[in-house]
N, C-alpha and C. Protein backbone atom coordinates (compact mmCIF):
# COMPACT_ATOMS: atom_id res chain seq x y z
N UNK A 1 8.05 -27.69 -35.79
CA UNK A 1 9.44 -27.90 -36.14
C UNK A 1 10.17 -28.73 -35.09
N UNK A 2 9.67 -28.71 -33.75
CA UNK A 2 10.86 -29.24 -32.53
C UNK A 2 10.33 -31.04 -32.62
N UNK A 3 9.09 -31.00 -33.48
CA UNK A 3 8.45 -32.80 -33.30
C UNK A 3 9.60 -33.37 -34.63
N UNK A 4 10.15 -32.32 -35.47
CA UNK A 4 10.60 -33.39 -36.79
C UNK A 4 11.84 -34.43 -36.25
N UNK A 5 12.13 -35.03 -37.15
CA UNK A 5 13.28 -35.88 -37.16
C UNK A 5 14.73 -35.01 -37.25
N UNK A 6 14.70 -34.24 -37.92
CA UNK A 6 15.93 -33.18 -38.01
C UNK A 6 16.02 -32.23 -36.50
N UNK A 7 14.79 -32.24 -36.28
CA UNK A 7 15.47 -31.33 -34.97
C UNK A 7 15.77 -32.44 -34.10
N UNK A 8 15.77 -33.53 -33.73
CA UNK A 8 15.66 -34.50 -32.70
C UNK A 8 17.46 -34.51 -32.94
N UNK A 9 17.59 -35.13 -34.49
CA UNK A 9 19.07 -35.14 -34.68
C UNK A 9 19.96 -33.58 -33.97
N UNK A 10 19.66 -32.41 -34.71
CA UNK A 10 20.29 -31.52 -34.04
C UNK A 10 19.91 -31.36 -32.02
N UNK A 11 19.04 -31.92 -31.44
CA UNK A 11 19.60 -31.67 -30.50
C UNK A 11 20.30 -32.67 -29.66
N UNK A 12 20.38 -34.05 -30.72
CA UNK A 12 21.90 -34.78 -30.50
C UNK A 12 23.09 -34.71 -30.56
N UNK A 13 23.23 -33.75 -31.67
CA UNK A 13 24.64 -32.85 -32.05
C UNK A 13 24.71 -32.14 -30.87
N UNK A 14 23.92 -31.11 -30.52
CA UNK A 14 24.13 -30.54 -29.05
C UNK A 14 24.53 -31.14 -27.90
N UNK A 15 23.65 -31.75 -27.29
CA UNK A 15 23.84 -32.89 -26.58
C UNK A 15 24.96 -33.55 -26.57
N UNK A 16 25.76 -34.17 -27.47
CA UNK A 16 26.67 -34.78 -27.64
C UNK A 16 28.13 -34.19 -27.73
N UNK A 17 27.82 -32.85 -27.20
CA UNK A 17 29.15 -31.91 -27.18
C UNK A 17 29.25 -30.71 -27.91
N UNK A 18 28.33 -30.14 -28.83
CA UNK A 18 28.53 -28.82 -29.12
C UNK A 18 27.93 -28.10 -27.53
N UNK A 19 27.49 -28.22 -26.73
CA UNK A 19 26.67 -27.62 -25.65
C UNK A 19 28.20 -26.96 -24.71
N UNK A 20 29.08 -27.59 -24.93
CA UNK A 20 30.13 -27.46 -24.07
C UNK A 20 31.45 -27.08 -24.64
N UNK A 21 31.22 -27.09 -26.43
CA UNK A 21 32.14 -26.72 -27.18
C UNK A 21 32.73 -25.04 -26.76
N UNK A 22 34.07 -24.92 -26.91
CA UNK A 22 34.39 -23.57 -26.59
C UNK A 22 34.81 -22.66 -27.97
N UNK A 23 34.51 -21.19 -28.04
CA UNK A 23 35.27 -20.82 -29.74
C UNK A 23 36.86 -20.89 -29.32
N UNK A 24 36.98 -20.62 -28.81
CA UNK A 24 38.47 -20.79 -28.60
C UNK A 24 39.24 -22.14 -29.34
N UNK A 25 38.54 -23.08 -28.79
CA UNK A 25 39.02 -24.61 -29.28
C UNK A 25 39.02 -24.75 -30.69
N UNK A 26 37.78 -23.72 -31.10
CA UNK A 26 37.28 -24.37 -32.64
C UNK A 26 37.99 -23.33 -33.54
N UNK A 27 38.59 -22.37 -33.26
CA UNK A 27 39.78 -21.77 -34.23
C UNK A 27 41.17 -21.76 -33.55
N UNK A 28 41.12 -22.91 -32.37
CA UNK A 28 42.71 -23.45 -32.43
C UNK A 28 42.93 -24.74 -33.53
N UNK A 29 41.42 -25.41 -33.90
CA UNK A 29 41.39 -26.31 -34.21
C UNK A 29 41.97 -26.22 -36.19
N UNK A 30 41.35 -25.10 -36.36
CA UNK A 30 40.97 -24.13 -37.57
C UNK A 30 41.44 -22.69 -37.75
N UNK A 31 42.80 -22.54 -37.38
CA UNK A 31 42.67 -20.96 -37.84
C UNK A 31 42.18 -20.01 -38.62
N UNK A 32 42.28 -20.86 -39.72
CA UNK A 32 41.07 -20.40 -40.92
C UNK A 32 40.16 -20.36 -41.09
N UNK A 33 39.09 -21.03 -39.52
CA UNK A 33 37.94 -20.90 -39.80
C UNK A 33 36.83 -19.84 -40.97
N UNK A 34 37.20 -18.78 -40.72
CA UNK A 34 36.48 -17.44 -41.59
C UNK A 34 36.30 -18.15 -43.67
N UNK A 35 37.54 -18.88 -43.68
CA UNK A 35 36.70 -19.08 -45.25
C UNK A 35 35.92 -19.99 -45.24
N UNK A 36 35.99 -21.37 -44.30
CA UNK A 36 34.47 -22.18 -44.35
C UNK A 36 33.49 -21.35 -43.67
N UNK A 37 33.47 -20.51 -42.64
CA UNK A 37 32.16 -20.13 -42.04
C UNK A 37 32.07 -18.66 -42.51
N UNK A 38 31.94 -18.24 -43.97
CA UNK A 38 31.92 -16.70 -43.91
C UNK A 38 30.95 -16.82 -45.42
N UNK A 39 30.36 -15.53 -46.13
CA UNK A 39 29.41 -15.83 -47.14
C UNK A 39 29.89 -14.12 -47.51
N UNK A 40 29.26 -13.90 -49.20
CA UNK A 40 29.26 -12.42 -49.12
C UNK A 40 28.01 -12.96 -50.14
N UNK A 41 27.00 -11.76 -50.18
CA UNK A 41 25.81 -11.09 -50.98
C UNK A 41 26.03 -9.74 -51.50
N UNK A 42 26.36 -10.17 -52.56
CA UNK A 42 26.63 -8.25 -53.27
C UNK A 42 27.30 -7.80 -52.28
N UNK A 43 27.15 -6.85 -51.65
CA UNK A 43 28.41 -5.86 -50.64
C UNK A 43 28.19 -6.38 -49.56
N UNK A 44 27.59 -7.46 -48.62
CA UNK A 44 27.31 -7.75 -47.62
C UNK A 44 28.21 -8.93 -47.53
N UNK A 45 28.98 -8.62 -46.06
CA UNK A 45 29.73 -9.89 -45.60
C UNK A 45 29.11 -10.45 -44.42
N UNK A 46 29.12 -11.67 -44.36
CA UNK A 46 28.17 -12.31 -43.30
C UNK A 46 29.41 -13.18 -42.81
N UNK A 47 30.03 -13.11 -41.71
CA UNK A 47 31.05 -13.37 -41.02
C UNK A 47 30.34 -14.50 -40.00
N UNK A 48 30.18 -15.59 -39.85
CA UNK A 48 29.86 -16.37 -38.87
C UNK A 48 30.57 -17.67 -38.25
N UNK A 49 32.00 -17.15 -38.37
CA UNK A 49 32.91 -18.18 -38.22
C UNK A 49 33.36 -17.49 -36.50
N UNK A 50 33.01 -16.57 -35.90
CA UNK A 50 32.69 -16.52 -34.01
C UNK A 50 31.24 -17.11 -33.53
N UNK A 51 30.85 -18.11 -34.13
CA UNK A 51 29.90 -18.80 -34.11
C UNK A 51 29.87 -20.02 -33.57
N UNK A 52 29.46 -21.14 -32.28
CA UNK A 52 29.76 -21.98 -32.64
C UNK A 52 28.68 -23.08 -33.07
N UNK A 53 29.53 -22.80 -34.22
CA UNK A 53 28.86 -24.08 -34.95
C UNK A 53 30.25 -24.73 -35.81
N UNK A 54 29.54 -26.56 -36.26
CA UNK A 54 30.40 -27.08 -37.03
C UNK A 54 29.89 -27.28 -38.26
N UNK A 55 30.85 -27.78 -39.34
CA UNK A 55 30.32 -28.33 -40.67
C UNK A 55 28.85 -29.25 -40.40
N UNK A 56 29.12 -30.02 -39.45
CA UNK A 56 27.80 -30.80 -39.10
C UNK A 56 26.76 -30.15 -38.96
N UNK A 57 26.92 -29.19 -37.75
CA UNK A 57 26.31 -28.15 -37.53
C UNK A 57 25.09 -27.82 -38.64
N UNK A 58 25.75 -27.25 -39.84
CA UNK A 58 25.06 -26.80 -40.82
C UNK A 58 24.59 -27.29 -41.81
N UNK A 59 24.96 -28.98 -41.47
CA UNK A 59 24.14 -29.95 -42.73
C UNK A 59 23.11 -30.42 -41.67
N UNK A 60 22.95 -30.40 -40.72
CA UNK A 60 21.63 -31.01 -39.90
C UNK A 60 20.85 -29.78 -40.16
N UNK A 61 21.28 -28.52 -40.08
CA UNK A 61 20.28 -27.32 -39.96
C UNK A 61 19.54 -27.21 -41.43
N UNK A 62 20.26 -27.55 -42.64
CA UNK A 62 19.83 -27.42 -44.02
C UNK A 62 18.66 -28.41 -43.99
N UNK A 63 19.25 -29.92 -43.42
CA UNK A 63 18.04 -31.07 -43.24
C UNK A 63 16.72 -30.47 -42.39
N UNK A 64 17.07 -29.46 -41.80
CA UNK A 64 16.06 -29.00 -40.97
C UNK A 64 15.35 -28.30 -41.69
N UNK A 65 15.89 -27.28 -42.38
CA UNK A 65 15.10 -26.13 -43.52
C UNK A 65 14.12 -27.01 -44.61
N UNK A 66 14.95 -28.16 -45.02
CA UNK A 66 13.96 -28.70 -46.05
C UNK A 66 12.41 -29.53 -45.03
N UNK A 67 13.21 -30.70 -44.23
CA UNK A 67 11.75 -31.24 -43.27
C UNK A 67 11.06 -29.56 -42.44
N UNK A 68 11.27 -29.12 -42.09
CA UNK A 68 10.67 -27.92 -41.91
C UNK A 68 9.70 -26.80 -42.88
N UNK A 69 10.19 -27.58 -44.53
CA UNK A 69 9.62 -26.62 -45.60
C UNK A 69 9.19 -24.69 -45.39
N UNK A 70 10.55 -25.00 -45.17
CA UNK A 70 10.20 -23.24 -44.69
C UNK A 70 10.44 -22.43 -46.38
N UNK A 71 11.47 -23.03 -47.09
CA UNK A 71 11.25 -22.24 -48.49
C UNK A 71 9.72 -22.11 -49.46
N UNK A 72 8.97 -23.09 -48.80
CA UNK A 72 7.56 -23.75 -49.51
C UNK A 72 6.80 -22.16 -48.38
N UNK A 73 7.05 -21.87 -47.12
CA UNK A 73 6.28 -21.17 -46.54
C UNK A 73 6.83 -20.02 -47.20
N UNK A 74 7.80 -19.73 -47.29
CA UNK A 74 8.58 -18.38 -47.71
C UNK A 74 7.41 -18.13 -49.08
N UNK A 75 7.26 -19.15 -49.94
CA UNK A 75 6.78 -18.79 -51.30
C UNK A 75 5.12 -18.49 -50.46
N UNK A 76 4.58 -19.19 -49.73
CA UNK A 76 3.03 -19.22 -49.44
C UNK A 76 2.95 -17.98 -48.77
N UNK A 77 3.85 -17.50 -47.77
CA UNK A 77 3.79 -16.17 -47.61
C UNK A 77 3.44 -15.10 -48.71
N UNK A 78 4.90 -15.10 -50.05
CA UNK A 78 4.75 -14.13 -50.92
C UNK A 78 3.45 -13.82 -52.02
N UNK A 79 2.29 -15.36 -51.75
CA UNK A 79 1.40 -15.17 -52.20
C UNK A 79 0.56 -14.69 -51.75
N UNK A 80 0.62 -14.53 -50.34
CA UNK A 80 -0.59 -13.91 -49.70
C UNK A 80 -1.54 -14.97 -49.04
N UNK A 81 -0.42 -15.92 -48.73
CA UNK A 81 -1.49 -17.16 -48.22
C UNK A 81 -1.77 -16.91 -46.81
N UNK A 82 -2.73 -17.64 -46.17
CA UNK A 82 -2.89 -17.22 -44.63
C UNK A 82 -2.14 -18.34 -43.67
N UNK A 83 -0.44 -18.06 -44.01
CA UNK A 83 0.11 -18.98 -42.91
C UNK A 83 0.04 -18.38 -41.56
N UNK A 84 -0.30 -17.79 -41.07
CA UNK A 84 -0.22 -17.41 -39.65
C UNK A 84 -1.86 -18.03 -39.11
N UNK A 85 -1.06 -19.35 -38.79
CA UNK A 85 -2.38 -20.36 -38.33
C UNK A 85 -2.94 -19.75 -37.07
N UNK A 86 -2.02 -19.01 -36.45
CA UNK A 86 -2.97 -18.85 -35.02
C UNK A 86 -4.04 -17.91 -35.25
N UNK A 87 -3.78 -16.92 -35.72
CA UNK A 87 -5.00 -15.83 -36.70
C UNK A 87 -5.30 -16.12 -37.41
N UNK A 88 -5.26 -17.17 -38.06
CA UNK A 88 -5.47 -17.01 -39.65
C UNK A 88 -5.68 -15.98 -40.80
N UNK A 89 -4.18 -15.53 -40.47
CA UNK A 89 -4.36 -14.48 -41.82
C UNK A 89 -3.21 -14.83 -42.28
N UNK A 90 -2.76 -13.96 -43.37
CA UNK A 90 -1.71 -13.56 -43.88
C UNK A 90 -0.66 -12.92 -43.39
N UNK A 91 0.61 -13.10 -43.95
CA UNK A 91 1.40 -12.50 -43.06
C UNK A 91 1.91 -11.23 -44.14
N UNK A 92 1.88 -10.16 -43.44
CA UNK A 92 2.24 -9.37 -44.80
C UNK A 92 3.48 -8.19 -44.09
N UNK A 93 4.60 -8.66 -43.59
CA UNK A 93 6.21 -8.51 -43.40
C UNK A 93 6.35 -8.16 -44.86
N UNK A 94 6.42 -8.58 -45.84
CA UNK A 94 6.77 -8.24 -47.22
C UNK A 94 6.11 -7.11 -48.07
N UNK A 95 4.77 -6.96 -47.37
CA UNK A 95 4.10 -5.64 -47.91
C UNK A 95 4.86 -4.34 -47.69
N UNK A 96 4.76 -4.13 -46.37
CA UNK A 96 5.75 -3.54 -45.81
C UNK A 96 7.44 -3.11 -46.09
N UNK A 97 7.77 -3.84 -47.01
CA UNK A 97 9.40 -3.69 -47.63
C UNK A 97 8.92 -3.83 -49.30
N UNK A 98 7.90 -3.06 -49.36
CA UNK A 98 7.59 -3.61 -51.34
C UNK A 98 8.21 -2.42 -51.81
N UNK A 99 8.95 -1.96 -51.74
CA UNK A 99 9.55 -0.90 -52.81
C UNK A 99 9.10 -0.68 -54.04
N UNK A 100 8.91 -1.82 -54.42
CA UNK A 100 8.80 -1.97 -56.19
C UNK A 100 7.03 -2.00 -56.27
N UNK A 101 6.66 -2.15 -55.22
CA UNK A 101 4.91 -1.64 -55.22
C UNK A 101 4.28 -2.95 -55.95
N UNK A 102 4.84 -3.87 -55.81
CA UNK A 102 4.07 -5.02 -56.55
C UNK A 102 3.13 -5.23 -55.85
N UNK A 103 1.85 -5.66 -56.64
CA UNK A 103 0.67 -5.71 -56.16
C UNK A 103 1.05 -7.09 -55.17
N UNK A 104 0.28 -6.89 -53.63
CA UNK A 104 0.13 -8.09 -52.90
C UNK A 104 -1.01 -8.17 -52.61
N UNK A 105 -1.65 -9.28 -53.34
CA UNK A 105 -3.18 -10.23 -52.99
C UNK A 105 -3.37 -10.71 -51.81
N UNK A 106 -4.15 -10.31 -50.82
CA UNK A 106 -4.83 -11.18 -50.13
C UNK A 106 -6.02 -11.29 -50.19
N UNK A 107 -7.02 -12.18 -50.52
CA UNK A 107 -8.36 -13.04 -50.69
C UNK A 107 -8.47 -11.84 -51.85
N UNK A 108 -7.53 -11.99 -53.05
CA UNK A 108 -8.24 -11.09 -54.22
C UNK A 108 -7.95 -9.69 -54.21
N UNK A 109 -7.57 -9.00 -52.80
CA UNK A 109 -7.44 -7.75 -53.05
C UNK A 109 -6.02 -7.04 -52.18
N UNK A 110 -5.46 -6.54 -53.04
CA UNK A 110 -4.43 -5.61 -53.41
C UNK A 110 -4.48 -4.91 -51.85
N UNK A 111 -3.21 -5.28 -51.46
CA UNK A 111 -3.63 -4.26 -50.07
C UNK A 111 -1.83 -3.05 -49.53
N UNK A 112 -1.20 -3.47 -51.43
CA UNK A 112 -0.75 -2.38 -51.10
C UNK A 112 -0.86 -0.69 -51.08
N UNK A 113 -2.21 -0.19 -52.05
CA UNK A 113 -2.34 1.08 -51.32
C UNK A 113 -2.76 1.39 -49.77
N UNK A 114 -3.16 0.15 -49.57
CA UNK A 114 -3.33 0.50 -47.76
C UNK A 114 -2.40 0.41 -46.81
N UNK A 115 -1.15 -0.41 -47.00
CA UNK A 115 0.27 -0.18 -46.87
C UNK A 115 0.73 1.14 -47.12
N UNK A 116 0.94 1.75 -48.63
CA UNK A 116 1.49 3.20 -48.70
C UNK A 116 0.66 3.75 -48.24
N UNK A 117 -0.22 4.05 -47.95
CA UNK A 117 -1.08 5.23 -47.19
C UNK A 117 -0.55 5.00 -45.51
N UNK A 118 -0.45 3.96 -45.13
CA UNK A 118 0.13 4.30 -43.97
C UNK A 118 1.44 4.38 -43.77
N UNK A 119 2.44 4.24 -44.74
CA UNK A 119 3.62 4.87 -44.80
C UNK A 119 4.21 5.99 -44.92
N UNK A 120 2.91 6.61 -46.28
CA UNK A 120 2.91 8.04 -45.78
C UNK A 120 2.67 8.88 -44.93
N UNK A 121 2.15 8.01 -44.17
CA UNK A 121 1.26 9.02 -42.31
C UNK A 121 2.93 8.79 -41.68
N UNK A 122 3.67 7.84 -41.51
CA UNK A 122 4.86 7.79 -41.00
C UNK A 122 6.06 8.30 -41.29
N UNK A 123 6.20 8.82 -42.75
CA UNK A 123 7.25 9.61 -43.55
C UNK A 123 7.70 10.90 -43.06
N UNK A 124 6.41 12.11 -42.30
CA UNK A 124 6.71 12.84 -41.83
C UNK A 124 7.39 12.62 -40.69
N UNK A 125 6.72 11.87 -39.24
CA UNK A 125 7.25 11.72 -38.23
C UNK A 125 8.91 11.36 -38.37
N UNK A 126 9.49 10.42 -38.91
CA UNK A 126 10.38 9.70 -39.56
C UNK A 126 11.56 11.15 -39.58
N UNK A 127 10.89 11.76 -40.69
CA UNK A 127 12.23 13.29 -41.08
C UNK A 127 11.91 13.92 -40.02
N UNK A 128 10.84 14.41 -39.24
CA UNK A 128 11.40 15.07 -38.34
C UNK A 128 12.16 14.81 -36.89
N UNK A 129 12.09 13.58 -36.54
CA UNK A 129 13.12 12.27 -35.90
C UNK A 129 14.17 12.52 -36.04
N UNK A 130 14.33 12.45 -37.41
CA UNK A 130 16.07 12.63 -37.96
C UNK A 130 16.54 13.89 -37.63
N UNK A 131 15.80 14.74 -37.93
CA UNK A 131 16.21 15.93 -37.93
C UNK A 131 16.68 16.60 -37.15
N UNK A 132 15.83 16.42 -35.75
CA UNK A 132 15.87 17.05 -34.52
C UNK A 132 16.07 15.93 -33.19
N UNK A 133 17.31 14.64 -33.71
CA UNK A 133 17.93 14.00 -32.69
C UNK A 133 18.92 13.90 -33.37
N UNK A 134 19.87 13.80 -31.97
CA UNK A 134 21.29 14.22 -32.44
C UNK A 134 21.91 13.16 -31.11
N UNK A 135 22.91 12.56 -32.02
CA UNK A 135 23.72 11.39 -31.38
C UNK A 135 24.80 12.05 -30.11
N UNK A 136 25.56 10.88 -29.74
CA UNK A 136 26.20 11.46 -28.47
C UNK A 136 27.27 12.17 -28.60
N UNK A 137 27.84 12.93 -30.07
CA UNK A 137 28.73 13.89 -30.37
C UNK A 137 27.70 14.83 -30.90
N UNK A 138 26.09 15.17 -30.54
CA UNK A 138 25.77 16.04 -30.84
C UNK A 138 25.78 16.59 -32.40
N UNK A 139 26.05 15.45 -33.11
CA UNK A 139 25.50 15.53 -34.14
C UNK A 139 24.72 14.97 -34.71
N UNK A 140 23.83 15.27 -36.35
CA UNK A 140 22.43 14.54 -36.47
C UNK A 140 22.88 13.47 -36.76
N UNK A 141 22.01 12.89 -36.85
CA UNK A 141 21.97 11.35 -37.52
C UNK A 141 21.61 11.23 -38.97
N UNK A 142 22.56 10.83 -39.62
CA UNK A 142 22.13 10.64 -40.92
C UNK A 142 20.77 9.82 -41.78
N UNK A 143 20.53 8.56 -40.68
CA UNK A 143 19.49 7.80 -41.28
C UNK A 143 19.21 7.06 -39.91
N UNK A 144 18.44 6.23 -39.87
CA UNK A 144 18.11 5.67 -38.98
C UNK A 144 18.18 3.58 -39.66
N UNK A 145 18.62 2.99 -38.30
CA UNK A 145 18.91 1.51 -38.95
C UNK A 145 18.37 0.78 -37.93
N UNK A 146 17.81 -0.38 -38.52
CA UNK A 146 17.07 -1.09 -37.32
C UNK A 146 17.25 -2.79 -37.77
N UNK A 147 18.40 -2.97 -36.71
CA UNK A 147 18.76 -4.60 -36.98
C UNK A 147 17.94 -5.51 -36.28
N UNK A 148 17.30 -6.69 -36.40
CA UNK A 148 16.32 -7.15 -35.90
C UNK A 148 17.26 -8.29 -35.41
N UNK A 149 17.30 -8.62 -34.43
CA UNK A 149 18.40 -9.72 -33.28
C UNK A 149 17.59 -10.05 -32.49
N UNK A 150 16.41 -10.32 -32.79
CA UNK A 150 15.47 -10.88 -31.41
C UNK A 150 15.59 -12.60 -31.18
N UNK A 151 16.35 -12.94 -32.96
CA UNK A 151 16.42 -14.61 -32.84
C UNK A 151 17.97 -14.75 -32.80
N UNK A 152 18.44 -13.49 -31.92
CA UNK A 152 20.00 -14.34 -31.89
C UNK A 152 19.94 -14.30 -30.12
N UNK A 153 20.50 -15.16 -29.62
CA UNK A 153 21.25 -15.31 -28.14
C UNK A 153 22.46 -15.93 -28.00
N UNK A 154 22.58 -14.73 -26.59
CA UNK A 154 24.08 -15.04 -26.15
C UNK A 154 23.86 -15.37 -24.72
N UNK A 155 24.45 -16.28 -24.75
CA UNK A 155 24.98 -17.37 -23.25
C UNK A 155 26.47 -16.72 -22.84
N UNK A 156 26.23 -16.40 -21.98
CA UNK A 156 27.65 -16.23 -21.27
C UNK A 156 28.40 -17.34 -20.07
N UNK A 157 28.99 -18.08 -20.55
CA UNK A 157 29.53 -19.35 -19.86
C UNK A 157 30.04 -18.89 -18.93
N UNK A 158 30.77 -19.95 -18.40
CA UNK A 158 31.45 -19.36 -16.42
C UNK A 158 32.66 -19.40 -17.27
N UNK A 159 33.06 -19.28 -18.41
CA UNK A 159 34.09 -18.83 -18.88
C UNK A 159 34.30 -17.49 -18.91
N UNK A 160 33.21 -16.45 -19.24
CA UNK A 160 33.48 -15.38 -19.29
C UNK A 160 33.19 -14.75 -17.69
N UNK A 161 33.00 -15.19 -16.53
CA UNK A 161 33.00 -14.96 -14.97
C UNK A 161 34.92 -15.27 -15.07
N UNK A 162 35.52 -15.78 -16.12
CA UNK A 162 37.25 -15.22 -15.30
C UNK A 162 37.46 -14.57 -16.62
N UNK A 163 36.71 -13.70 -16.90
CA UNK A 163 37.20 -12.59 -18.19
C UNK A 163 37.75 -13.13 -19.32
N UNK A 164 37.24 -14.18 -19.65
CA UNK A 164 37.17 -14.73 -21.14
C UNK A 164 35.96 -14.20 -22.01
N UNK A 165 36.02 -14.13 -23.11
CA UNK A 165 35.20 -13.72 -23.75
C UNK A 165 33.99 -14.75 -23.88
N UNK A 166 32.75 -14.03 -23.66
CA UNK A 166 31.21 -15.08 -23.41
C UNK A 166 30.90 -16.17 -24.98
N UNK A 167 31.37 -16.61 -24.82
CA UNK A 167 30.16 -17.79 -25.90
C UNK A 167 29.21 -16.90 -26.28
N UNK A 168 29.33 -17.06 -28.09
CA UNK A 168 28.05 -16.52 -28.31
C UNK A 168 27.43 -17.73 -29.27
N UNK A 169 26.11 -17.70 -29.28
CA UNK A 169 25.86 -18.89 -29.68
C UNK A 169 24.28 -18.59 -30.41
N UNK A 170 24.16 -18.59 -31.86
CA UNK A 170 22.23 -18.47 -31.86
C UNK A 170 21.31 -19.42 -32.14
N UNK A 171 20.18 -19.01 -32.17
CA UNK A 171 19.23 -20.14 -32.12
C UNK A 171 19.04 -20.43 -33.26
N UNK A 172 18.25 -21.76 -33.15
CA UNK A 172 18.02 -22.70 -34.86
C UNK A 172 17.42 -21.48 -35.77
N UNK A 173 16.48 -20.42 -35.07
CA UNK A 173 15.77 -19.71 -36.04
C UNK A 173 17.30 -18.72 -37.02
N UNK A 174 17.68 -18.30 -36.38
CA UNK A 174 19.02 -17.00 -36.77
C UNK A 174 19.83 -18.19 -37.43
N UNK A 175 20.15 -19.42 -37.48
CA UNK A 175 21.00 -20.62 -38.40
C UNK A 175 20.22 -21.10 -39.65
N UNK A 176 19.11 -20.91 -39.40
CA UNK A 176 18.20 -21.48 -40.60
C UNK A 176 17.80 -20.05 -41.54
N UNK A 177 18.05 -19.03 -40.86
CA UNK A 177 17.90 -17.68 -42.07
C UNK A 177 19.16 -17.80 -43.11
N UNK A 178 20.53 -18.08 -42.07
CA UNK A 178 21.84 -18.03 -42.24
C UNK A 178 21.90 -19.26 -43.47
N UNK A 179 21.70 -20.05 -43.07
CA UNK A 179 21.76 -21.02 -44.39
C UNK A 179 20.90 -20.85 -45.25
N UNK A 180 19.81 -20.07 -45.55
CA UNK A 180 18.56 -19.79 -46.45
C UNK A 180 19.83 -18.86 -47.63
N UNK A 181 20.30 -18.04 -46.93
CA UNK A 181 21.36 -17.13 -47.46
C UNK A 181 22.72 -17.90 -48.12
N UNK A 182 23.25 -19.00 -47.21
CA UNK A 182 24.68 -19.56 -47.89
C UNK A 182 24.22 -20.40 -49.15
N UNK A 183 23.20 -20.54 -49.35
CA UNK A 183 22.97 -21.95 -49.78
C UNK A 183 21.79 -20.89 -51.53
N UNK A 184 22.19 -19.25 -51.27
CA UNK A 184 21.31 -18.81 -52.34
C UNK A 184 20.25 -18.64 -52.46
N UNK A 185 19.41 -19.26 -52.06
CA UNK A 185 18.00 -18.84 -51.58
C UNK A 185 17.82 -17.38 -51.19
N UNK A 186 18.08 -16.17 -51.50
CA UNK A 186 18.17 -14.79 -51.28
C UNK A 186 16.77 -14.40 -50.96
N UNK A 187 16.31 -14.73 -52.16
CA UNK A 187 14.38 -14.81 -52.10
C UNK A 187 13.73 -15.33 -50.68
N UNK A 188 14.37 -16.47 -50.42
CA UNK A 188 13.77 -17.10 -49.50
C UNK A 188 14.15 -16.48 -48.06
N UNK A 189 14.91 -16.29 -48.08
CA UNK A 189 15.95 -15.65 -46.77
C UNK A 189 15.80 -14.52 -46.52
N UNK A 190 15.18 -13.48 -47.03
CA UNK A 190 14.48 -11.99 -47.27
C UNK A 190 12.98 -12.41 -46.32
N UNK A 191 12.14 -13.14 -46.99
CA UNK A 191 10.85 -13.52 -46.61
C UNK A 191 11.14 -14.51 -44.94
N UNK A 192 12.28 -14.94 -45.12
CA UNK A 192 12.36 -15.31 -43.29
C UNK A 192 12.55 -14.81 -42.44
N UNK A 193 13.25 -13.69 -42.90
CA UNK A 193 13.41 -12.90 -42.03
C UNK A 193 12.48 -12.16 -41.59
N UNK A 194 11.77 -11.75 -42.07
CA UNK A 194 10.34 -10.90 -42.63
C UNK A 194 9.72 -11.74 -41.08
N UNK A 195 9.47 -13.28 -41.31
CA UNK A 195 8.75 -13.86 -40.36
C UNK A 195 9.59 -13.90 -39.08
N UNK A 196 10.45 -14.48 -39.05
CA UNK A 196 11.50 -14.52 -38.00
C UNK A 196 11.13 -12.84 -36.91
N UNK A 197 11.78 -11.56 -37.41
CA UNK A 197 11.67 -10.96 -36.80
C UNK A 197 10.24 -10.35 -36.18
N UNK A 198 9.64 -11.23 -36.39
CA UNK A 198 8.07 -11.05 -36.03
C UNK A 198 7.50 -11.62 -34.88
N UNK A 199 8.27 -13.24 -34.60
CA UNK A 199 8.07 -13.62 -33.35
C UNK A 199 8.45 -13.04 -32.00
């Protein structure tokens, strides 16, 4: 992805002054930022207007998603193809979230009962987790949630060394899920994430 032509462009956009851009500037610029940079999915609001990014921003990153063909991997994933070139296997992030138990092929064979069988070895541990930890008011925990942020970073500028609030800023991977999502691709943006939080 960092050899294409789209990333070369985005790290000219950088380069050329988002690197030094402040949020401050970009919703003095925009108070309204939140209706260009915000999305909803069924009950989910995806707020990314404390972001900085620009309109540009997110048409170089889309140019990136397509020369990148990550929706083409998203689908080669859901078949069970063996994109994970360094092993060569399959990547199976999606087995793992099959609710609906759809059969997933790899080389011909079905490997979601070997998925639920080890979900069920984990189901117990899981309730009794819940059960017998209790948060910092000492009460239980209702469920357990696990947000995967390993592809977001935050830079803290020498702006926030005089108690300004730090720049937060994420990487192409956490912008290219983000637009998989604005742009409808739901399908596709499910299965990136899948990979994303894997690196």
């Amino acid at each position: 992805m960092a050899g294409t032509e789209a990333w070369s462009k985005l790290q000219q956009h950088y380069d050329a002054g988002m690197k030094t851009q402040k949020m401050r500037d970009l919703f003095s610029k925009d108070s309204d930022r939140f209706k260009s940079f915000s999305a909803t999915f069924e009950d989910v609001l995806l707020d990314y207007s404390k972001n900085i990014v620009t309109e540009e921003t997110m048409t170089l990153l889309s140019k990136l998603i397509d020369e990148a063909q990550v929706k083409e991997m998203a689908k080669a994933m859901f078949a069970g193809e063996k994109i994970n070139l360094t092993e060569d296997r399959a990547v199976l992030h999606v087995a793992l979230r099959n609710r609906a138990n759809t059969p997933i092929l790899v080389d011909g064979v079905d490997v979601m009962p070997e998925v639920n069988g080890v979900l069920a070895k984990l189901e117990p541990f899981v309730n009794k987790a819940l059960a017998e930890t209790t948060a910092c008011c000492s009460k239980h925990m209702p469920a357990a949630h696990a947000l995967g942020a390993r592809s977001v970073a935050w830079r803290r500028s020498s702006a926030s060394v005089r108690g300004d609030a730090p720049d937060q800023r994420l990487t192409t991977t956490t912008l290219i899920l983000l637009l998989l999502l604005l742009t409808n691709h739901h399908h596709y943006y499910t299965a990136a994430c899948f990979c994303s939080t894997s690196r």
